[in-house]
N, C-alpha and C. Protein backbone atom coordinates (compact mmCIF):
# COMPACT_ATOMS: atom_id res chain seq x y z
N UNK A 1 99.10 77.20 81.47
CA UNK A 1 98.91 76.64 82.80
C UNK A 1 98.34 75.24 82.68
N UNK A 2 99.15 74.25 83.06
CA UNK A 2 99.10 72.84 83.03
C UNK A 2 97.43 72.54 82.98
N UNK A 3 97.42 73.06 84.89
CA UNK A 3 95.96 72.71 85.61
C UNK A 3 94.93 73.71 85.25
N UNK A 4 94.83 74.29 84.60
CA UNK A 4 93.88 75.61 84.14
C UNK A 4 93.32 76.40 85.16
N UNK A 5 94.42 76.59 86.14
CA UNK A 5 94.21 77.50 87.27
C UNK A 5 95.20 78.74 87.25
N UNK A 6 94.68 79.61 87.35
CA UNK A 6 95.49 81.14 86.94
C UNK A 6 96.80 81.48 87.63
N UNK A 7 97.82 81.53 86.76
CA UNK A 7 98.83 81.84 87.28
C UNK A 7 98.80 82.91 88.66
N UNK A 8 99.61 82.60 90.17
CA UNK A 8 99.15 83.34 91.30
C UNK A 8 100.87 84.31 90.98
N UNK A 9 101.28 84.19 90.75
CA UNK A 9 103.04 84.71 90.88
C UNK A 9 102.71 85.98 91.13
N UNK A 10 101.65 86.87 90.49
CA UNK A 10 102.12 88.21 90.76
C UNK A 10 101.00 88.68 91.82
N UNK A 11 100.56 87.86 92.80
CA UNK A 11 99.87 88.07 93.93
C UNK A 11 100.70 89.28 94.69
N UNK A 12 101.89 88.43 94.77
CA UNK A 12 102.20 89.14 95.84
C UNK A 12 102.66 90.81 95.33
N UNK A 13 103.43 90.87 94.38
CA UNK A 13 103.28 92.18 93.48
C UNK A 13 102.17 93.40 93.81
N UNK A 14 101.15 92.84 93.78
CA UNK A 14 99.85 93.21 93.50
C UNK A 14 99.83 93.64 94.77
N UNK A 15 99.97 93.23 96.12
CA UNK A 15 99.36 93.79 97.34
C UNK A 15 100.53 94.92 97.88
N UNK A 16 101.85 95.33 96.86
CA UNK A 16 102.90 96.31 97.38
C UNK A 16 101.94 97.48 96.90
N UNK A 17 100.63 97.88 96.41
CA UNK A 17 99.88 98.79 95.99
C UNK A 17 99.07 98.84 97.12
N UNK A 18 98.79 97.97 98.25
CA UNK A 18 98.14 98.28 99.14
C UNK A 18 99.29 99.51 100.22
N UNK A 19 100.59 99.12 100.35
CA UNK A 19 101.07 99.69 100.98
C UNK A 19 102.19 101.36 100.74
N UNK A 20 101.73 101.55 99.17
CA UNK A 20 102.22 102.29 98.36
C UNK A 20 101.62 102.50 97.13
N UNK A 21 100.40 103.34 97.25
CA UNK A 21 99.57 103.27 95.52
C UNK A 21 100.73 103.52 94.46
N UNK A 22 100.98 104.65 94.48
CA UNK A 22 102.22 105.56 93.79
C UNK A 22 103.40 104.67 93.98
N UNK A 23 103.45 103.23 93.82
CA UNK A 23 104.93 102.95 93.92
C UNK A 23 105.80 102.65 92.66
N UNK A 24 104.88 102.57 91.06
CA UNK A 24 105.19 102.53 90.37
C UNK A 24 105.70 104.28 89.42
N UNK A 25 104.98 105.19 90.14
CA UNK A 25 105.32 106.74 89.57
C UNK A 25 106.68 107.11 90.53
N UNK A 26 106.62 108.14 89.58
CA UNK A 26 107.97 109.18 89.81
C UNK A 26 107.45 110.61 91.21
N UNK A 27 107.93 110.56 91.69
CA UNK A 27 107.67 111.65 92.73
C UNK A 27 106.77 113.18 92.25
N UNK A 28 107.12 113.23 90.39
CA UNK A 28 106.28 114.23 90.02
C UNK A 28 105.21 113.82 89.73
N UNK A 29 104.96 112.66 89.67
CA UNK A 29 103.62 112.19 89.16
C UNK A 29 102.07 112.52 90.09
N UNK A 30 102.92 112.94 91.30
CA UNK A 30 102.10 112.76 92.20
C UNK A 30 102.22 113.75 93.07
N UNK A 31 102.06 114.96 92.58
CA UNK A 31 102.08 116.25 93.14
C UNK A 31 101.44 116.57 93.94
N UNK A 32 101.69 116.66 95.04
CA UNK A 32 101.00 117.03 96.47
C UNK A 32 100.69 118.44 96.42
N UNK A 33 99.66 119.14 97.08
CA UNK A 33 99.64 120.70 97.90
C UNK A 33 100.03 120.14 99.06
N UNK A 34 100.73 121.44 99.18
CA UNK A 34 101.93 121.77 100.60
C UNK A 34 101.13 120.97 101.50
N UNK A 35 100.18 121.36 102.07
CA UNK A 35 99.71 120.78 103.41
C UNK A 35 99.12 119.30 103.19
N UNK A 36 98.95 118.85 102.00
CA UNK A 36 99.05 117.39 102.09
C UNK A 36 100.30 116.45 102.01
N UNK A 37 101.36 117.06 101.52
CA UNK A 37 102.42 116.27 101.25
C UNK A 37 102.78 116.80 103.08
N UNK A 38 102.89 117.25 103.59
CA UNK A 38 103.01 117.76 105.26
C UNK A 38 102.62 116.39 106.03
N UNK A 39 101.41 116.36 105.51
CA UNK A 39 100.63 114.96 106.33
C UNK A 39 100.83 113.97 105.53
N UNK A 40 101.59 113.41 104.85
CA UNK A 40 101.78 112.51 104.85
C UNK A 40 103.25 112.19 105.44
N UNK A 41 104.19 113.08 105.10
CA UNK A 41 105.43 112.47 105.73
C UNK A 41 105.09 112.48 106.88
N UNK A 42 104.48 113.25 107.80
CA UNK A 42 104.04 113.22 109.22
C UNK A 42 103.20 111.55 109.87
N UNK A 43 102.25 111.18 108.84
CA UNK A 43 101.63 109.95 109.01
C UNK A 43 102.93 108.70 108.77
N UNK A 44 103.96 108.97 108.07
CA UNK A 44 104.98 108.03 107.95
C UNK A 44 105.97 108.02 108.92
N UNK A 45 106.54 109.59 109.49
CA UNK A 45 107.30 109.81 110.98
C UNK A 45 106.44 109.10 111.31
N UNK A 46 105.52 109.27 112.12
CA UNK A 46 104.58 108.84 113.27
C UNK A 46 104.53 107.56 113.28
N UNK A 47 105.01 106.55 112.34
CA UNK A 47 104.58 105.09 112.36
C UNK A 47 103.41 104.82 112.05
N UNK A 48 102.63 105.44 111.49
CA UNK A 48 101.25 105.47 110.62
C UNK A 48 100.06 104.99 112.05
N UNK A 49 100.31 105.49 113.33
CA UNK A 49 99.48 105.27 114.30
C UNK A 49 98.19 105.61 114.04
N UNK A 50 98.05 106.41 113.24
CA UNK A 50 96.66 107.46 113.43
C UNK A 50 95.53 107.09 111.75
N UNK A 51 96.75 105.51 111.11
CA UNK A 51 95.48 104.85 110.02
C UNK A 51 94.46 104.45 110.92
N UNK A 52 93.51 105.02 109.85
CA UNK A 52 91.87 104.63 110.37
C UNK A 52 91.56 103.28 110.33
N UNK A 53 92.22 102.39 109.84
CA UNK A 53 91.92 100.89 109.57
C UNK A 53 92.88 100.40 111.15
N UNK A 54 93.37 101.04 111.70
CA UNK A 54 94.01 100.38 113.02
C UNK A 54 92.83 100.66 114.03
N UNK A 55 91.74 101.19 113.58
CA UNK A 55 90.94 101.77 114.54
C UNK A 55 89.38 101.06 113.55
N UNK A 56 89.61 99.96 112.96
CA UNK A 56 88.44 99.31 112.32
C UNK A 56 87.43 100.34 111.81
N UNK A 57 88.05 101.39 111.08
CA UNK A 57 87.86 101.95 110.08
C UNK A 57 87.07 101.03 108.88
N UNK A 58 86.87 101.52 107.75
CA UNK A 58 87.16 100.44 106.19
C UNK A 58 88.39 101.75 105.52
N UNK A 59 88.42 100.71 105.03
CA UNK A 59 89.76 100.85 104.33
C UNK A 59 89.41 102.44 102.84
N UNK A 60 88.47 102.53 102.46
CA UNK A 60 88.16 103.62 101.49
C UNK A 60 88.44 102.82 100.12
N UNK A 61 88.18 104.14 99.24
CA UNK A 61 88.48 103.51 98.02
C UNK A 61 89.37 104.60 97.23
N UNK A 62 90.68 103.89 96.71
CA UNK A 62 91.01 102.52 96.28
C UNK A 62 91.18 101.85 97.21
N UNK A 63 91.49 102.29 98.48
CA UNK A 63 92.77 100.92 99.56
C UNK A 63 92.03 99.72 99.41
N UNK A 64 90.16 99.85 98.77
CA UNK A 64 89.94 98.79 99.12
C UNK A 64 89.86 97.74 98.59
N UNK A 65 90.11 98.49 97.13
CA UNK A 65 91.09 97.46 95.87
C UNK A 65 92.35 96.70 96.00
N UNK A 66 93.09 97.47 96.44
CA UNK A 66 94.06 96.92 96.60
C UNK A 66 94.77 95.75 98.02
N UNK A 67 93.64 96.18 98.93
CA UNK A 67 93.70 94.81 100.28
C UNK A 67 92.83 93.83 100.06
N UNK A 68 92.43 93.67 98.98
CA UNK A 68 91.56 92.66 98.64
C UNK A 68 92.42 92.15 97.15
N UNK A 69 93.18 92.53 96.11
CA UNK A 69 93.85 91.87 95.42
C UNK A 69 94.78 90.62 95.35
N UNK A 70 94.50 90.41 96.21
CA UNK A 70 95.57 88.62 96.37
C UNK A 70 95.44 88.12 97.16
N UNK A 71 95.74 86.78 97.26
CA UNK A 71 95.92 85.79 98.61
C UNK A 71 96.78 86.35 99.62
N UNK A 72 97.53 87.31 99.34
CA UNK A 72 98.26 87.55 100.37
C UNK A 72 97.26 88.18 101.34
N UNK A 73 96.60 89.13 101.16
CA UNK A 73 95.21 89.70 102.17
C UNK A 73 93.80 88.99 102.20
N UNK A 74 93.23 89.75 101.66
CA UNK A 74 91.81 89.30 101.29
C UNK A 74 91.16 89.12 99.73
N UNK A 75 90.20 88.32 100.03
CA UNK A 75 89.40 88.08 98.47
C UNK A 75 88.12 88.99 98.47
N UNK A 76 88.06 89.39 97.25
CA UNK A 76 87.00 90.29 96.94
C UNK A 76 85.89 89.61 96.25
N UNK A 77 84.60 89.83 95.43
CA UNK A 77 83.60 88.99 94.77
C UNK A 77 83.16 90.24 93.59
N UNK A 78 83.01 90.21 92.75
CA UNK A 78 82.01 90.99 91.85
C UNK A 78 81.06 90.54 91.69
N UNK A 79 79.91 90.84 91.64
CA UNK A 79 77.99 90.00 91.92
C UNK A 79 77.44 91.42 90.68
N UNK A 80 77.51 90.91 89.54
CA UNK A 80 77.08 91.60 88.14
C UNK A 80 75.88 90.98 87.60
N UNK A 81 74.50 92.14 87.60
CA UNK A 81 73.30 92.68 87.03
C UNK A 81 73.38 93.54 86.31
N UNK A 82 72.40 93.68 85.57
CA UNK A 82 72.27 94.99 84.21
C UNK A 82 72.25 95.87 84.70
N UNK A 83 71.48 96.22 86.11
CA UNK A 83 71.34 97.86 86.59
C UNK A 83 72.05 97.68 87.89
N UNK A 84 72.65 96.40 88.31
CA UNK A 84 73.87 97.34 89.63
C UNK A 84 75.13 96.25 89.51
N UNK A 85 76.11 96.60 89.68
CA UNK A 85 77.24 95.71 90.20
C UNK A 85 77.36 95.85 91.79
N UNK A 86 77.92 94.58 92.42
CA UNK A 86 78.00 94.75 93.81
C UNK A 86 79.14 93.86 93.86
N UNK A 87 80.10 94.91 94.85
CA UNK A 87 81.50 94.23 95.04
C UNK A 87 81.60 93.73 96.73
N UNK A 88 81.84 92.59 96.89
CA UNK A 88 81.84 92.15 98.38
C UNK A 88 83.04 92.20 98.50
N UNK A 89 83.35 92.50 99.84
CA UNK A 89 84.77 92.64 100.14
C UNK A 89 84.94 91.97 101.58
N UNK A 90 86.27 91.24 101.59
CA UNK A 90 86.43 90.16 102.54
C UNK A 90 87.83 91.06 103.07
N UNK A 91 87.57 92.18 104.09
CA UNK A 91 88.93 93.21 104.47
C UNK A 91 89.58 92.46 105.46
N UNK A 92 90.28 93.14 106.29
CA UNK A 92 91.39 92.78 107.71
C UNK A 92 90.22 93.55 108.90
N UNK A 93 89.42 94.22 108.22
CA UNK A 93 89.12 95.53 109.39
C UNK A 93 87.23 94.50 109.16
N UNK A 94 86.53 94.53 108.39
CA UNK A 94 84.93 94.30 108.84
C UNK A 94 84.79 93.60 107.49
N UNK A 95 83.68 93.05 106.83
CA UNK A 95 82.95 92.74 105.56
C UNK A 95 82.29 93.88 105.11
N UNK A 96 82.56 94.14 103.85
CA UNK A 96 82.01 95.21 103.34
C UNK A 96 81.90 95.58 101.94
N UNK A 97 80.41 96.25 101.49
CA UNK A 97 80.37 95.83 100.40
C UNK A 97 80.35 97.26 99.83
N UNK A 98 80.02 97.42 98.50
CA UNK A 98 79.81 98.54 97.77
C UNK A 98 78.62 98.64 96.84
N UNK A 99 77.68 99.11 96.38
CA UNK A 99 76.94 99.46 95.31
C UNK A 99 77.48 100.11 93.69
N UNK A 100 77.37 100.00 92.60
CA UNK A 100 78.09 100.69 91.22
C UNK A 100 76.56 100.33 90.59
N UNK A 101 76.00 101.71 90.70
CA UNK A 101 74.63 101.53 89.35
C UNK A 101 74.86 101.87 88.10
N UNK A 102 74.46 100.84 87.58
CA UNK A 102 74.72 100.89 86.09
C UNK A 102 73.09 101.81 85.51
N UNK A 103 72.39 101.82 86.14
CA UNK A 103 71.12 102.82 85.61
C UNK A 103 71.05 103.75 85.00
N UNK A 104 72.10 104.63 84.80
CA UNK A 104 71.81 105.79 84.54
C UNK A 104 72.39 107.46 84.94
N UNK A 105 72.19 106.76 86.16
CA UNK A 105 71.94 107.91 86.98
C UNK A 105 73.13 108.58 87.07
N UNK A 106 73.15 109.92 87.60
CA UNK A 106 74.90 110.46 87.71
C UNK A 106 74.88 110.43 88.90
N UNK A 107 76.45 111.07 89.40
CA UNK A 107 76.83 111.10 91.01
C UNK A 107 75.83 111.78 91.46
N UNK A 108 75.65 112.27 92.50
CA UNK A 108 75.13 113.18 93.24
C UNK A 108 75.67 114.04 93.73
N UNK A 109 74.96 115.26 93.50
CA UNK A 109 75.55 116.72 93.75
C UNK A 109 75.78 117.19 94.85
N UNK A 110 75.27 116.17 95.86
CA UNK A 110 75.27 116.86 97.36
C UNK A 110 75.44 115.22 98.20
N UNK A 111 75.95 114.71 98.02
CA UNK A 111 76.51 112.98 98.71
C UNK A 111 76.07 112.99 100.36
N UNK A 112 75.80 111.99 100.65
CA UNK A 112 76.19 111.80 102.21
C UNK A 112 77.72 111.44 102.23
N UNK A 113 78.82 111.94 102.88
CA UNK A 113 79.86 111.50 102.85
C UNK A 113 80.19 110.50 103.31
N UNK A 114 80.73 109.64 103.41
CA UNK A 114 80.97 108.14 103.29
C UNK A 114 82.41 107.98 103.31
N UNK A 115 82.83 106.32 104.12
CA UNK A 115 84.27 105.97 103.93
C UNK A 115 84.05 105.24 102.38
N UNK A 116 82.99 104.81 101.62
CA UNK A 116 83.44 104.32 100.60
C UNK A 116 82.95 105.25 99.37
N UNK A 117 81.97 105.99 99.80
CA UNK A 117 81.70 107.06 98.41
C UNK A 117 80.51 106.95 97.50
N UNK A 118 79.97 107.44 96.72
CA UNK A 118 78.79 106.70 96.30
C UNK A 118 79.16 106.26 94.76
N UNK A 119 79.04 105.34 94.11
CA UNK A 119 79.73 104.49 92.90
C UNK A 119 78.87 104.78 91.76
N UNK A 120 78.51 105.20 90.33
CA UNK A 120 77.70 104.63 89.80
C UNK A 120 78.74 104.47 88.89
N UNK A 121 78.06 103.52 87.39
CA UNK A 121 79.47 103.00 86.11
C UNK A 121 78.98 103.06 85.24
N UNK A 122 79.97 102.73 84.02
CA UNK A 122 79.24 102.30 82.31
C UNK A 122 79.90 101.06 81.91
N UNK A 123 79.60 100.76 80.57
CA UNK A 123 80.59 99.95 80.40
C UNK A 123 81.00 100.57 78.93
N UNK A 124 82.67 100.41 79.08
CA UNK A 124 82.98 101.01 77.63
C UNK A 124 83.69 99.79 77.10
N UNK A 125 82.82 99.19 76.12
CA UNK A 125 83.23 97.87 75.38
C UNK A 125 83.18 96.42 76.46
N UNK A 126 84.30 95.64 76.77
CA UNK A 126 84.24 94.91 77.86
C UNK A 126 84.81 95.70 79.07
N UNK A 127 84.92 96.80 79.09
CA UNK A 127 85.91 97.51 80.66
C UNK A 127 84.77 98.23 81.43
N UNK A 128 84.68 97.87 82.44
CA UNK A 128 83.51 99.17 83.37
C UNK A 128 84.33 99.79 83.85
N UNK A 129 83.95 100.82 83.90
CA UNK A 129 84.49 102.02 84.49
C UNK A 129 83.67 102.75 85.90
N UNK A 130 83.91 102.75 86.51
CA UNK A 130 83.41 103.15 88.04
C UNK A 130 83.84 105.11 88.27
N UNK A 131 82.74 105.92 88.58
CA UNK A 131 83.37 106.65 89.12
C UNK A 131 82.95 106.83 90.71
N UNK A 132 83.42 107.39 91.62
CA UNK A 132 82.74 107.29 92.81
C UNK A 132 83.43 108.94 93.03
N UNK A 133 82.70 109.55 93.95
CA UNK A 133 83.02 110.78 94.47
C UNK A 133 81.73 110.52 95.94
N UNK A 134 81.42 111.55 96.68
CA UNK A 134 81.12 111.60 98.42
C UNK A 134 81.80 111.22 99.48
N UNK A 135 83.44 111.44 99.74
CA UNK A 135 84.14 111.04 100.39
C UNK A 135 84.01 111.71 101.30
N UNK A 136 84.36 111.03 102.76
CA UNK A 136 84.58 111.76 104.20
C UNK A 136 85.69 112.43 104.46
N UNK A 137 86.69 112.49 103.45
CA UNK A 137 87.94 112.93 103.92
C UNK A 137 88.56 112.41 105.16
N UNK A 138 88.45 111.02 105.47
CA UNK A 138 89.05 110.63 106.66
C UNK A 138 90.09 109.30 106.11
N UNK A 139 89.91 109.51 104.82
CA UNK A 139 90.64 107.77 104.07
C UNK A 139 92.03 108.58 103.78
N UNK A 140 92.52 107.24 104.12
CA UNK A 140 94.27 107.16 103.27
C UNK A 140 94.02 106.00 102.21
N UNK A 141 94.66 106.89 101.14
CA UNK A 141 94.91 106.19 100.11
C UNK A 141 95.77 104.83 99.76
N UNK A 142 96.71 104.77 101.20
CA UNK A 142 97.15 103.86 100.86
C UNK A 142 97.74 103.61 102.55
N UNK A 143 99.19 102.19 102.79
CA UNK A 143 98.93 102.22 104.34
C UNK A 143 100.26 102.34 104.93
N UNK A 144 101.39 102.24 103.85
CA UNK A 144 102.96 102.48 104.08
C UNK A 144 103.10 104.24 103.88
N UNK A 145 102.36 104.85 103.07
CA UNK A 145 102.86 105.97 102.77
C UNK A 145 101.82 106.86 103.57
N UNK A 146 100.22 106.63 103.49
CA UNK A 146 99.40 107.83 103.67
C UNK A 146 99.72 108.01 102.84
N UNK A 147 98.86 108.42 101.49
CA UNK A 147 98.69 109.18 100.83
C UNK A 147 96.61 109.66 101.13
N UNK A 148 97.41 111.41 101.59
CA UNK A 148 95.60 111.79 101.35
C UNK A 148 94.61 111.87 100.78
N UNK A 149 93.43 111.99 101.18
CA UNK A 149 92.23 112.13 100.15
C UNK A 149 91.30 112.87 100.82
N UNK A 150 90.78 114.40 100.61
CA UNK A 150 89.76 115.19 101.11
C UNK A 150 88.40 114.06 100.18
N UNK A 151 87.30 115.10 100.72
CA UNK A 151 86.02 115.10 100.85
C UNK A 151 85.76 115.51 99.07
N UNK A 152 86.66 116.30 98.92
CA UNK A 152 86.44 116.39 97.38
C UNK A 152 87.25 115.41 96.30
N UNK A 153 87.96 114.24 96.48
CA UNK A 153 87.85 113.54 95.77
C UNK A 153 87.04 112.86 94.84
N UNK A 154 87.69 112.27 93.91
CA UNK A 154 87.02 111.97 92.58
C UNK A 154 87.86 110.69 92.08
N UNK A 155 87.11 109.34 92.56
CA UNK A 155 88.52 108.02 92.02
C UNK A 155 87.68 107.32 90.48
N UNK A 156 88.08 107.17 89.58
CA UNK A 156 88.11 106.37 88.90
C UNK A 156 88.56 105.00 88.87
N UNK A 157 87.95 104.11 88.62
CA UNK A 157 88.42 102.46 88.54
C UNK A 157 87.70 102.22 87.07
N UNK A 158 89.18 101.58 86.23
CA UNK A 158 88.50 101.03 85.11
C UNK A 158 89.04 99.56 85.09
N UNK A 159 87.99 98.76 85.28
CA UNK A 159 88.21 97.03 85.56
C UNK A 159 87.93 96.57 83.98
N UNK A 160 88.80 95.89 83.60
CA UNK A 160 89.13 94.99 82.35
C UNK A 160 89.81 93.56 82.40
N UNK A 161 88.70 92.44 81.89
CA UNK A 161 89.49 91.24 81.86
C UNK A 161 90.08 90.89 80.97
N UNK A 162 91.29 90.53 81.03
CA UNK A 162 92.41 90.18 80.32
C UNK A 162 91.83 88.56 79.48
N UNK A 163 92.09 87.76 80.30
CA UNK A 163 91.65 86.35 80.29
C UNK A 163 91.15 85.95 81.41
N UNK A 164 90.50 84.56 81.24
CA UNK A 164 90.76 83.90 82.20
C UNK A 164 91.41 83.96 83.52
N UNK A 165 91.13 84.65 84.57
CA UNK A 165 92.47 84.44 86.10
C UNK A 165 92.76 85.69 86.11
N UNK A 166 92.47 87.14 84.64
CA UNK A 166 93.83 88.14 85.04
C UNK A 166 92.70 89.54 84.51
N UNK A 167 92.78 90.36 85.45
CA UNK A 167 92.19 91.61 85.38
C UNK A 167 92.98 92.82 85.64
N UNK A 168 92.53 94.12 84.72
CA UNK A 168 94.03 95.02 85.29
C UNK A 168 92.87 95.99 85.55
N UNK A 169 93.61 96.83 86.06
CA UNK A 169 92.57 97.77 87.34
C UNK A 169 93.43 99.05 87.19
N UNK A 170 92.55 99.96 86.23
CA UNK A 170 93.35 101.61 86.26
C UNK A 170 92.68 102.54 87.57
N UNK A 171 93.36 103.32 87.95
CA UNK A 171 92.83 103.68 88.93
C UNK A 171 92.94 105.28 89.01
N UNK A 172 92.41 106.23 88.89
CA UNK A 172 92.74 107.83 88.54
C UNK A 172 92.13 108.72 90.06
N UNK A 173 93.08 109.05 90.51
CA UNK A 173 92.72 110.01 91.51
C UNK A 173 93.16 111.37 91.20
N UNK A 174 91.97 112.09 91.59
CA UNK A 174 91.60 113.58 90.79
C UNK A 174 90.96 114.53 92.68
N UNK A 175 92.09 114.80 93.22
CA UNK A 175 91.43 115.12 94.18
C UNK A 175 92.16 116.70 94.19
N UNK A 176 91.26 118.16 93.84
CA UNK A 176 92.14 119.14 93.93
C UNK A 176 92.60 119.81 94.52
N UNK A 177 91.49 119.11 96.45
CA UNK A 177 92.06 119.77 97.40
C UNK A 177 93.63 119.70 97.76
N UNK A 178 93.68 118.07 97.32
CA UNK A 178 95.26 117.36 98.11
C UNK A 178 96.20 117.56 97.23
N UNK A 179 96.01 117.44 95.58
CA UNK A 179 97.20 117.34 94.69
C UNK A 179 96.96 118.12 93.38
N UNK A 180 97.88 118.55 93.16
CA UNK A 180 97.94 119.52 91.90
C UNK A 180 97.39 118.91 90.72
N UNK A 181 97.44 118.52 90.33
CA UNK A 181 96.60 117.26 89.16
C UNK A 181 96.23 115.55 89.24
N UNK A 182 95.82 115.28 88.78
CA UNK A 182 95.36 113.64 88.78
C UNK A 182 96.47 113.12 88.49
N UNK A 183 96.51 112.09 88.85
CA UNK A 183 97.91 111.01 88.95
C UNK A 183 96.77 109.73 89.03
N UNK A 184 97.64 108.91 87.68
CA UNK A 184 96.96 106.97 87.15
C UNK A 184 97.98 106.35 87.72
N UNK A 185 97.25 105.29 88.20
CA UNK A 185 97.64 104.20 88.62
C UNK A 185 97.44 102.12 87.79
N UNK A 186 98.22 102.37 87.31
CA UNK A 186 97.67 100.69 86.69
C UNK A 186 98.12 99.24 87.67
N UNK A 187 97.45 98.46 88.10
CA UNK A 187 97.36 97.47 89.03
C UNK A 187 96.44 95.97 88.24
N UNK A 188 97.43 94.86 88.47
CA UNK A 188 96.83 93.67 87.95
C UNK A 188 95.96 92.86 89.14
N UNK A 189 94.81 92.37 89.10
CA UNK A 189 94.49 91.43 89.51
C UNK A 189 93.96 90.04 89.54
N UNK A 190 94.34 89.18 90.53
CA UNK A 190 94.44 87.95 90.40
C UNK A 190 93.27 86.69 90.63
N UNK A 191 92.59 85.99 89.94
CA UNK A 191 91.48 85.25 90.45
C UNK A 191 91.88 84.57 91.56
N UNK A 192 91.11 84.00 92.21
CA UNK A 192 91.71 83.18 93.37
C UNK A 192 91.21 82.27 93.31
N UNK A 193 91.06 81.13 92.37
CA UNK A 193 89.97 79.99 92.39
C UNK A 193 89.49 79.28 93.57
N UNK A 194 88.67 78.44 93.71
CA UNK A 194 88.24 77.35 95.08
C UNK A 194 87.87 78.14 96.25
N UNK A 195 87.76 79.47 96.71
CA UNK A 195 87.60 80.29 97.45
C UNK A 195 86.41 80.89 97.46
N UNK A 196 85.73 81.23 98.54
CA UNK A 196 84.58 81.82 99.46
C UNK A 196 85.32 83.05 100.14
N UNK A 197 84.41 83.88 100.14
CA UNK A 197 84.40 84.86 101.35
C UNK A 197 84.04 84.37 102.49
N UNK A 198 84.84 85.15 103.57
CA UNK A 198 84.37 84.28 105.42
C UNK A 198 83.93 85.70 105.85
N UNK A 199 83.35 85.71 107.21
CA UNK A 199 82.99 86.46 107.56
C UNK A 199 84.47 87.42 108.26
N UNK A 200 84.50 89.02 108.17
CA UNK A 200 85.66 89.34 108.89
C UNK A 200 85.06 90.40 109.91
N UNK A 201 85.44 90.36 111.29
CA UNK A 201 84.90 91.69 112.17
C UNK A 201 86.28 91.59 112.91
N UNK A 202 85.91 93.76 112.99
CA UNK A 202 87.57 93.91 113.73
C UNK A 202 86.99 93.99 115.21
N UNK A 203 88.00 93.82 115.95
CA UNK A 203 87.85 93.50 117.39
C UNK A 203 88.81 94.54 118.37
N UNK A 204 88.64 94.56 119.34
CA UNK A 204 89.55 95.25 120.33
C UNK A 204 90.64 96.33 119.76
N UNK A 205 90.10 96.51 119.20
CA UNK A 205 90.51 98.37 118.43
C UNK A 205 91.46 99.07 119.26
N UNK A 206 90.69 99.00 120.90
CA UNK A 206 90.79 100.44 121.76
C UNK A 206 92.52 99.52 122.12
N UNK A 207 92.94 98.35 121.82
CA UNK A 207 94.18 97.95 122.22
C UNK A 207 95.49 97.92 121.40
N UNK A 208 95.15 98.89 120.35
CA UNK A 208 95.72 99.40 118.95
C UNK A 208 97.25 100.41 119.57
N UNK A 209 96.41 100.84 120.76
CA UNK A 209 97.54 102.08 121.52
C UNK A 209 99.04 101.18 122.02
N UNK A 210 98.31 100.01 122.54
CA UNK A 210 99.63 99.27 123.32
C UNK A 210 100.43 98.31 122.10
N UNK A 211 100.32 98.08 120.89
CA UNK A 211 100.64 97.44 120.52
C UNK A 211 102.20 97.20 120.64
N UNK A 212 102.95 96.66 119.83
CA UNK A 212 104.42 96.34 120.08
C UNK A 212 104.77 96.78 118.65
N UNK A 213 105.31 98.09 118.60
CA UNK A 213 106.16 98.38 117.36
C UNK A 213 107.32 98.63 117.31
C-alpha cells in the first residue's frame, strides 16, 4: 500500500456477515432444532418486521461484530488494559459498549441476562479469545436471515491481528437450545484509519410499523 493506509476492498465483504452469519457454510453446518429453524424462515417470510434492532434494540453478540466491521456501517474501538478490554461500539440503533475481563475470573453461573452477555477473555499468544454467555434470548444472530439465539447461548470471539489494517475474527456459536452442534464462523476485519466514533441514538422506533417496504 503506496500511502500506508490499509487496504479497504474487503469492507464491503465483511458487512454480508452482518446480514447472513452462516453465509460462508453449507446448510449442514448449521443445524437447527425444529423449532428454531421454524423461526427463522418465519422471521424471513415476515420481512424480518419483528428484528429487535428495528425497535432500537442493540444488536447482541456477534451482530455486534459484524455492524460495526466496515465503513459500510459503523466503526468499532478496542480500549486495551491488563485486567479489562473495552469495546465501544458506534451501531445504527444507540452507542454501546461492552466489558471482557481479563482478571481471572470465570463466567457466571447465574448471569443477569442481557442483550450483550457478560464477556470475560485470555490471551492465547497474540489472539484474545472472548467468551461471553448471559443472553436474553431476544437477539438474532444475524439481520437477512434471523438466525436464533436462546438464553443458553455460548459465543466465542477469537480476535487476531494479522498486520497492520487487518484482523480476522473466529466466531463459535454453541447454543444447544437452537442448534444441534456449534457451527465457526471466520470473518476479516478492517481498520478504518482518520476516524472517531460519533455519538448514535435511535429515534422514533414506534414509526418502524408504517415504514415503506
Amino acid at each position: 500500500m503506496p500511502d500506508g493506509r490499509p487496504d479497504l476492498s474487503g469492507v464491503w465483504s465483511t458487512t454480508a456477515y452482518f446480514f447472513d452469519l452462516a453465509k460462508d457454510l453449507k446448510p449442514a453446518d448449521v443445524a437447527m432444532l425444529p423449532w428454531a429453524e421454524a423461526l427463522q424462515k418465519q422471521r424471513e417470510t415476515n420481512d424480518h418486521k419483528d428484528d429487535p434492532m428495528a425497535y432500537c434494540m442493540p444488536p447482541g453478540v456477534p451482530r455486534i461484530d459484524t455492524s460495526n466491521a466496515g465503513e459500510a456501517l459503523h466503526p468499532f474501538k478496542i480500549v486495551q488494559t491488563p485486567p479489562l478490554v473495552v469495546l465501544l461500539y458506534e451501531t445504527s440503533v444507540n452507542s454501546i459498549f461492552r466489558q471482557v475481563f481479563l482478571d481471572g475470573r470465570k463466567l457466571p453461573a447465574d448471569p443477569q441476562p442481557t442483550w450483550l452477555g457478560y464477556s470475560v477473555g485470555h490471551w492465547q499468544g497474540n489472539t484474545l479469545v472472548v467468551d461471553t454467555t448471559g443472553f436474553n434470548g431476544r437477539v438474532w444472530l444475524d439481520t437477512g436471515k434471523g438466525h436464533p439465539q436462546t438464553e443458553a447461548g455460548h459465543v466465542t470471539e477469537s480476535f487476531t491481528r494479522r498486520d497492520f489494517g487487518h484482523m480476522d475474527l473466529e466466531i463459535t456459536i454453541d447454543d444447544p437450545k437452537a442448534y444441534q452442534k456449534p457451527w465457526h464462523v471466520k470473518m476479516p476485519v478492517v481498520l478504518l484509519p482518520d476516524t472517531d466514533l460519533i455519538e448514535t441514538v435511535c429515534e422514533n422506533e414506534k414509526d418502524e410499523q408504517h415504514r415503506a417496504r
